[in-house]
PDB file of N, CA and C in Angstrom:
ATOM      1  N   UNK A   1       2.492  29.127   5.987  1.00  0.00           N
ATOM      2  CA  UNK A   1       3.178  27.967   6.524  1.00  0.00           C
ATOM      3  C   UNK A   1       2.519  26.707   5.977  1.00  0.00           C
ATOM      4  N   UNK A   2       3.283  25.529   5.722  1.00  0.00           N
ATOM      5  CA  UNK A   2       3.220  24.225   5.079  1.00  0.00           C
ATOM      6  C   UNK A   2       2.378  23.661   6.167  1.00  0.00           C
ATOM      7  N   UNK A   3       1.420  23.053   5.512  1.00  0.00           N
ATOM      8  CA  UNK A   3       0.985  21.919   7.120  1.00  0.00           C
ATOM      9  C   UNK A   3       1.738  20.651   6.909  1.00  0.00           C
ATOM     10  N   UNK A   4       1.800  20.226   7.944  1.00  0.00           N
ATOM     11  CA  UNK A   4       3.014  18.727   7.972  1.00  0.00           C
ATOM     12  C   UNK A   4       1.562  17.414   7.311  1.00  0.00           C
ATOM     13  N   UNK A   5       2.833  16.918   6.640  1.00  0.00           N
ATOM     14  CA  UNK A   5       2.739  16.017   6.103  1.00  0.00           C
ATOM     15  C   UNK A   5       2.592  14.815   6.585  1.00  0.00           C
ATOM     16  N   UNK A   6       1.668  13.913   6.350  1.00  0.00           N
ATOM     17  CA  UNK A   6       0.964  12.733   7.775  1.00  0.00           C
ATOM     18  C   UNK A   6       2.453  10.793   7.302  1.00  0.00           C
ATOM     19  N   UNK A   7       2.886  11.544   6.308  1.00  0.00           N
ATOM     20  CA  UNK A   7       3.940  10.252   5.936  1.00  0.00           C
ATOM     21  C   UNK A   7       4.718  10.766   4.829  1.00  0.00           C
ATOM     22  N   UNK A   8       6.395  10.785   4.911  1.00  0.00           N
ATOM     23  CA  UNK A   8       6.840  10.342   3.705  1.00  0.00           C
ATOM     24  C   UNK A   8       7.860   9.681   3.744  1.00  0.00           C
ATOM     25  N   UNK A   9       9.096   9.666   3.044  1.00  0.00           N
ATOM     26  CA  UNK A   9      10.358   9.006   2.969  1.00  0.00           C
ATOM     27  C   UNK A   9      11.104   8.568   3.951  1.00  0.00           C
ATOM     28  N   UNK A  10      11.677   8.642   4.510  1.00  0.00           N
ATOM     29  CA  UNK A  10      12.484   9.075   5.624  1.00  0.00           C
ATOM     30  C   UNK A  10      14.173   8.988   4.367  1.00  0.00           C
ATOM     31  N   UNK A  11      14.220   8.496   3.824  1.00  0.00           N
ATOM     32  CA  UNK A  11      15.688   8.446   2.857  1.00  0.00           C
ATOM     33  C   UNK A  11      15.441   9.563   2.134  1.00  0.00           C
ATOM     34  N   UNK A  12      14.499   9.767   1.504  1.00  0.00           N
ATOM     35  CA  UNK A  12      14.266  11.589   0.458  1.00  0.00           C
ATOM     36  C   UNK A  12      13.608  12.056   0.355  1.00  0.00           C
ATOM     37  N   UNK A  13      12.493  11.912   1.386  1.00  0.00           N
ATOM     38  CA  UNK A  13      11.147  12.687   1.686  1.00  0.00           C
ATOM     39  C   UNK A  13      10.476  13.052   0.724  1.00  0.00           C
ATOM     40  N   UNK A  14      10.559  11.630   0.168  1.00  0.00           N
ATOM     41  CA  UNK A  14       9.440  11.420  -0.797  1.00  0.00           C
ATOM     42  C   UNK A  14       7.915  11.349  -0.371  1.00  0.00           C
ATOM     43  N   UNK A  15       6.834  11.600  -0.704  1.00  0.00           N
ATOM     44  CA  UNK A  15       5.204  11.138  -0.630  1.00  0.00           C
ATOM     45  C   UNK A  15       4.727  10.011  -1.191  1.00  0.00           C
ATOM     46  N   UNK A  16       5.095   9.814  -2.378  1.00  0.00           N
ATOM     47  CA  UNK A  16       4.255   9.329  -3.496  1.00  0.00           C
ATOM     48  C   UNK A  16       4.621   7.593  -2.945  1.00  0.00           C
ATOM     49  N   UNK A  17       3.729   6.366  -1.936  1.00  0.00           N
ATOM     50  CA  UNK A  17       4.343   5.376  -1.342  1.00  0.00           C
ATOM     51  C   UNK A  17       3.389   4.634  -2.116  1.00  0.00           C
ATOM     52  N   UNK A  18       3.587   3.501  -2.312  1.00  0.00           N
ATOM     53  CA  UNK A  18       2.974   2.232  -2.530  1.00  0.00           C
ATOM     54  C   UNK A  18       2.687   1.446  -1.301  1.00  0.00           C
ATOM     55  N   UNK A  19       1.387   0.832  -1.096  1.00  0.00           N
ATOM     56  CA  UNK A  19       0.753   0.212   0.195  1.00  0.00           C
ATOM     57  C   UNK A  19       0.670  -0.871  -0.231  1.00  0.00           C
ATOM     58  N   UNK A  20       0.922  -1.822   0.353  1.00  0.00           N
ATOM     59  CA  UNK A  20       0.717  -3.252   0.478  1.00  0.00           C
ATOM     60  C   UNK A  20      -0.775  -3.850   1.380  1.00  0.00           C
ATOM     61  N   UNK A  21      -2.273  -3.743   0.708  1.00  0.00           N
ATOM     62  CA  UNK A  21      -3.196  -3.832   1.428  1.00  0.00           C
ATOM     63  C   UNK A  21      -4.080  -4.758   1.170  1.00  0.00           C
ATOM     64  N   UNK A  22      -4.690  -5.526   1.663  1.00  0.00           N
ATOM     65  CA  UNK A  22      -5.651  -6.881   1.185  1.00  0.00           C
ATOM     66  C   UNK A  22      -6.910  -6.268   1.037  1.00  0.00           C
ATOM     67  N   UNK A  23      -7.711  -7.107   0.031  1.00  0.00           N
ATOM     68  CA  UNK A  23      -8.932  -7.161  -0.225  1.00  0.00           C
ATOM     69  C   UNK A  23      -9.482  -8.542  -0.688  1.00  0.00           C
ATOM     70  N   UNK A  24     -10.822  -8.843  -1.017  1.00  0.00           N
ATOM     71  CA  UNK A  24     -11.450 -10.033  -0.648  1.00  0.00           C
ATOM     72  C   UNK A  24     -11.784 -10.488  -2.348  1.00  0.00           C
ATOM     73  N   UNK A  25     -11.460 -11.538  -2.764  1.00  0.00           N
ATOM     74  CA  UNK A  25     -12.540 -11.488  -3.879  1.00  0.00           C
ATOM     75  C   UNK A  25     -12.825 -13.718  -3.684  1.00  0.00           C
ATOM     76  N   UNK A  26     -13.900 -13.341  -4.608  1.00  0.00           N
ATOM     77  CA  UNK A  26     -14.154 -14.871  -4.324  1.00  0.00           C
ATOM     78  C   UNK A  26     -14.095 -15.703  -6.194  1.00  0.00           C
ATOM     79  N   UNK A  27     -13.390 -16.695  -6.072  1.00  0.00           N
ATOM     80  CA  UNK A  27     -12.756 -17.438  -7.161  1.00  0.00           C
ATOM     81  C   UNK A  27     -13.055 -18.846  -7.199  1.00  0.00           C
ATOM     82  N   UNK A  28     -13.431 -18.912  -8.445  1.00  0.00           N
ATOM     83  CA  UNK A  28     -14.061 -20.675  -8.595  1.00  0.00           C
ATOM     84  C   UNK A  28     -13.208 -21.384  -9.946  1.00  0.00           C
ATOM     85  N   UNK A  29     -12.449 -22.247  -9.288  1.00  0.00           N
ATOM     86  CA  UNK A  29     -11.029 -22.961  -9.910  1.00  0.00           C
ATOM     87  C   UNK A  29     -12.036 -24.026 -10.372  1.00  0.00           C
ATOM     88  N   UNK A  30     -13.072 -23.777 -11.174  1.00  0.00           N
ATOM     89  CA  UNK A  30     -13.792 -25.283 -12.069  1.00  0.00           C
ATOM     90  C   UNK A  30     -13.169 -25.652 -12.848  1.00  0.00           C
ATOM     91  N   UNK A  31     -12.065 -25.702 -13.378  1.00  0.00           N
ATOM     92  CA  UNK A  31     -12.081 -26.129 -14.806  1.00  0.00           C
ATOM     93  C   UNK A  31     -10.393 -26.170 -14.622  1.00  0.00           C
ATOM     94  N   UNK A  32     -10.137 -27.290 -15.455  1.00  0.00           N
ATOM     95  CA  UNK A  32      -8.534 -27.660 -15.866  1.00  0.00           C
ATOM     96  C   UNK A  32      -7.546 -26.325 -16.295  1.00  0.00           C
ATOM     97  N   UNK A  33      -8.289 -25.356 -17.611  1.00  0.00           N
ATOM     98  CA  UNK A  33      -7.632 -24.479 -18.200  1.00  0.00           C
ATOM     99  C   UNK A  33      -7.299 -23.552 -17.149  1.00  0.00           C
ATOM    100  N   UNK A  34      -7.908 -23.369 -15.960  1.00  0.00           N
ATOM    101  CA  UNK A  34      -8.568 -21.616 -15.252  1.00  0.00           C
ATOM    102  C   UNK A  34      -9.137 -21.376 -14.064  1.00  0.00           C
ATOM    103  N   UNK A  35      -9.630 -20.545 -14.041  1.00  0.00           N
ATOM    104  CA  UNK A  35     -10.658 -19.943 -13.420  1.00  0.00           C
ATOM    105  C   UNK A  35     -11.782 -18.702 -13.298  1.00  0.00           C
ATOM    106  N   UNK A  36     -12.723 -18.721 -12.462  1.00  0.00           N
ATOM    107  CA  UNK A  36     -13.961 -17.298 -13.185  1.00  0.00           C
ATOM    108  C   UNK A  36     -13.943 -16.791 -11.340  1.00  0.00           C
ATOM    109  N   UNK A  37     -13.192 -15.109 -11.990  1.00  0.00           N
ATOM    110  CA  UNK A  37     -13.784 -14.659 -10.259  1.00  0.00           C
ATOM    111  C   UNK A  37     -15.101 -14.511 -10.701  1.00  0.00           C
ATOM    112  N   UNK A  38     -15.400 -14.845  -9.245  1.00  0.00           N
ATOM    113  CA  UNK A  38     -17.427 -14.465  -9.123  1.00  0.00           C
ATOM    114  C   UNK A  38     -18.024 -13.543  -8.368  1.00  0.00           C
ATOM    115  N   UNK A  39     -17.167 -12.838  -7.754  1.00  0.00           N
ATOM    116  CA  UNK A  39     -17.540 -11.797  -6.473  1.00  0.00           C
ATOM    117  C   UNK A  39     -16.402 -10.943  -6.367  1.00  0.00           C
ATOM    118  N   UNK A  40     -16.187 -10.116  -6.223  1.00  0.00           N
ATOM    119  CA  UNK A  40     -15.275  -9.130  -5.878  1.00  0.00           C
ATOM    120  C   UNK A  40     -14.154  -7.916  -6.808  1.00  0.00           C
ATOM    121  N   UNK A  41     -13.195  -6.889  -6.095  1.00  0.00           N
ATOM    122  CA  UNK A  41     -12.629  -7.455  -5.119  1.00  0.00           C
ATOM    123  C   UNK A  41     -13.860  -6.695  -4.174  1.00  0.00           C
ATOM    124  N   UNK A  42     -13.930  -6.540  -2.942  1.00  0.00           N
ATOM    125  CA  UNK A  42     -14.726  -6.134  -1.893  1.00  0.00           C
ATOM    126  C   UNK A  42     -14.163  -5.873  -0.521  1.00  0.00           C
ATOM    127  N   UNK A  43     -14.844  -5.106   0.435  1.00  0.00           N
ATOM    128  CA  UNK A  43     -14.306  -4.766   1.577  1.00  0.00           C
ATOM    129  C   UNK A  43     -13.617  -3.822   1.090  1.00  0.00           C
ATOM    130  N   UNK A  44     -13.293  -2.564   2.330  1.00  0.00           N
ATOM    131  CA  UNK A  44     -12.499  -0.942   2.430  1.00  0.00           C
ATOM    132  C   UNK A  44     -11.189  -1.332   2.737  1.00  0.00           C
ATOM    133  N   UNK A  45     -10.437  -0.571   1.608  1.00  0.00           N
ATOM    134  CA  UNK A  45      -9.137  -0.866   1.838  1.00  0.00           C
ATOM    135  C   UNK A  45      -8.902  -0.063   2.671  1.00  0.00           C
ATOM    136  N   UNK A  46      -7.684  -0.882   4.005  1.00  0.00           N
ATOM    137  CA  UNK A  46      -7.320  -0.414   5.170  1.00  0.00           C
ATOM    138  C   UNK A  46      -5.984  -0.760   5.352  1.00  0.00           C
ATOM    139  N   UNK A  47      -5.302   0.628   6.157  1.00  0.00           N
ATOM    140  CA  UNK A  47      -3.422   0.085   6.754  1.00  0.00           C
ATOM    141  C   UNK A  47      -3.705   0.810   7.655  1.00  0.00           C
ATOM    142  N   UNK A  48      -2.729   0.493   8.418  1.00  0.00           N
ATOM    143  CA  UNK A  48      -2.003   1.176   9.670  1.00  0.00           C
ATOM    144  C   UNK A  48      -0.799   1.401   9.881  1.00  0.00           C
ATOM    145  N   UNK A  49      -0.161   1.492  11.284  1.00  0.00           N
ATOM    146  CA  UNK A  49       1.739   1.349  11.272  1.00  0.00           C
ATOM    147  C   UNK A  49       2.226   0.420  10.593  1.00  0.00           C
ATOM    148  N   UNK A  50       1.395  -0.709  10.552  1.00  0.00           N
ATOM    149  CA  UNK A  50       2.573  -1.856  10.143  1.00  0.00           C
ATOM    150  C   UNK A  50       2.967  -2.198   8.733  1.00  0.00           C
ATOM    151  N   UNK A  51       1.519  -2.093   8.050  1.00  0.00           N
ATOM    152  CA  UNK A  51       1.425  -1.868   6.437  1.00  0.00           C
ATOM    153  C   UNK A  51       2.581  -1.554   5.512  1.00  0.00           C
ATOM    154  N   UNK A  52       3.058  -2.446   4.995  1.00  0.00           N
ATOM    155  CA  UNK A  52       4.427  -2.358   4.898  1.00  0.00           C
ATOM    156  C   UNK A  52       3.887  -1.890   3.396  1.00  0.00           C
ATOM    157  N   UNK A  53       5.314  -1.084   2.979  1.00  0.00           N
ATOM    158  CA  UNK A  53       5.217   0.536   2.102  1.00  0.00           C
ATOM    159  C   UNK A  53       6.698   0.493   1.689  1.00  0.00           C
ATOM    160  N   UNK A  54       6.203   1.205   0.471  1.00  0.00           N
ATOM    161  CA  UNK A  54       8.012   1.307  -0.571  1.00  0.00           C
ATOM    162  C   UNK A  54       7.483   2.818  -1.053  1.00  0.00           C
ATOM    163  N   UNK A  55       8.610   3.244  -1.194  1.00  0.00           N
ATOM    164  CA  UNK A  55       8.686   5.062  -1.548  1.00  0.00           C
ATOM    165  C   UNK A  55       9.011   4.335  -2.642  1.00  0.00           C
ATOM    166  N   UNK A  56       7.797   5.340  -3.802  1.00  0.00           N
ATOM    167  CA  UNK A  56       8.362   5.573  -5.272  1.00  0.00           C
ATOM    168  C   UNK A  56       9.411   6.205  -5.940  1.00  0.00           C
ATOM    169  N   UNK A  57       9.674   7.415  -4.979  1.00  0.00           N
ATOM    170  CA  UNK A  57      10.588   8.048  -5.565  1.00  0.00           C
ATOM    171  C   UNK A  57      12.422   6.784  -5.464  1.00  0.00           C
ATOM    172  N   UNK A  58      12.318   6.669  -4.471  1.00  0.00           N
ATOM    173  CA  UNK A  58      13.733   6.225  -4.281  1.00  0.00           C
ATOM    174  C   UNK A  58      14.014   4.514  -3.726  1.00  0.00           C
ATOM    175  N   UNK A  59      12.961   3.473  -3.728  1.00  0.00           N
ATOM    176  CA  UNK A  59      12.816   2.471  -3.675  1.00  0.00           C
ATOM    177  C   UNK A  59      12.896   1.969  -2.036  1.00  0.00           C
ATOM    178  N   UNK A  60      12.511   3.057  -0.922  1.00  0.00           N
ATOM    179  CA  UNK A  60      13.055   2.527   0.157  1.00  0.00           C
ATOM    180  C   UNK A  60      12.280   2.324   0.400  1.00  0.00           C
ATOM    181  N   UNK A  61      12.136   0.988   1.470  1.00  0.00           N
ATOM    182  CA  UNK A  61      10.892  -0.201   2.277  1.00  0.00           C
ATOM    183  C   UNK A  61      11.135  -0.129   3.527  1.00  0.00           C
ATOM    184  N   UNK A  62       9.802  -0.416   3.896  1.00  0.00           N
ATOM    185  CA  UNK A  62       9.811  -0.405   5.126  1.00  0.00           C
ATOM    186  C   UNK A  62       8.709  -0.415   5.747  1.00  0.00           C
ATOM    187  N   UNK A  63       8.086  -0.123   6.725  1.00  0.00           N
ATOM    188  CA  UNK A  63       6.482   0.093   7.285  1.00  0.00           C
ATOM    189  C   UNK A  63       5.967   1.372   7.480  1.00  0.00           C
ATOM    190  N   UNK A  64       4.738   1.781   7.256  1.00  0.00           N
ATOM    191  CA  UNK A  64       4.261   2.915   7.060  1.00  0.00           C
ATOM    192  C   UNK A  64       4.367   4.009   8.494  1.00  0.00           C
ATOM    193  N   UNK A  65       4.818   3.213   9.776  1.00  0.00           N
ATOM    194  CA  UNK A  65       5.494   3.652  10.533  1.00  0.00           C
ATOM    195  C   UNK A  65       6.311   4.236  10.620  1.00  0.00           C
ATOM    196  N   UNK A  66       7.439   3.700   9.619  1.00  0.00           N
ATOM    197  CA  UNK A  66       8.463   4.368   9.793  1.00  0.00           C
ATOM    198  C   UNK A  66       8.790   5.751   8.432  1.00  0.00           C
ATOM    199  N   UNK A  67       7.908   5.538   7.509  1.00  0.00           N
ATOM    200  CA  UNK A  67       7.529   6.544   6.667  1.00  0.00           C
ATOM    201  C   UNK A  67       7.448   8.108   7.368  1.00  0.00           C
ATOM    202  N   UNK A  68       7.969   8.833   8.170  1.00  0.00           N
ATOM    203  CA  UNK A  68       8.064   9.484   8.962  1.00  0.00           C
ATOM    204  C   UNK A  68       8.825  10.576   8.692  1.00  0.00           C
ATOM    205  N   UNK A  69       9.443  10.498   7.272  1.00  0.00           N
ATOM    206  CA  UNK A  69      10.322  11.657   6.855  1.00  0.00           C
ATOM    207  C   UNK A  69       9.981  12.899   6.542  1.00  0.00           C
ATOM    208  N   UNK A  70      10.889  14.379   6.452  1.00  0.00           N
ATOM    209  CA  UNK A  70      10.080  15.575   6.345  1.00  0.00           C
ATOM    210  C   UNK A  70      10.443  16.253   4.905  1.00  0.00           C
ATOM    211  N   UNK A  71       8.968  16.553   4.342  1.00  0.00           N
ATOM    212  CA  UNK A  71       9.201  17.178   3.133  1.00  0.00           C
ATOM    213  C   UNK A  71      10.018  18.604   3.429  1.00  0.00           C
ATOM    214  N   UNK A  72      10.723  18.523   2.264  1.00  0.00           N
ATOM    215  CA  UNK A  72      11.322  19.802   2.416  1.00  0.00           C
ATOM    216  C   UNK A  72      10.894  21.332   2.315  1.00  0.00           C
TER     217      UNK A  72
END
């Protein structure tokens, strides 16, 4: 037996999702042309329910909440 799957599609029970998640970096805008990051990026990337998420397979959006679909 399959063990269930903790998120996928809900439109084609897809897996494969893209996360929308922040991380930190630190940036020093000196100069007219640019800029030089100087630190980062840093901090553990983290989501939860709300973490809004697009299935690769079939382009559907939505929040990782509702990612809830069953592989076949």
């Amino acid at each position: 037996m399959k063990e269930p799957i903790e998120h996928a599609c809900p439109q084609c029970a897809g897996t494969r999702l893209e996360l929308r998640v922040e991380q930190s970096i630190t940036v020093e805008f000196d100069h007219p042309d640019g800029h030089d990051v100087k630190d980062g990026p840093s901090g553990d990337l983290e989501w939860d329910d709300g973490t809004k998420a697009t299935c690769l397979t079939c382009g559907y959006a939505g929040t990782l909440k509702e990612m809830t679909g069953k592989r076949p």
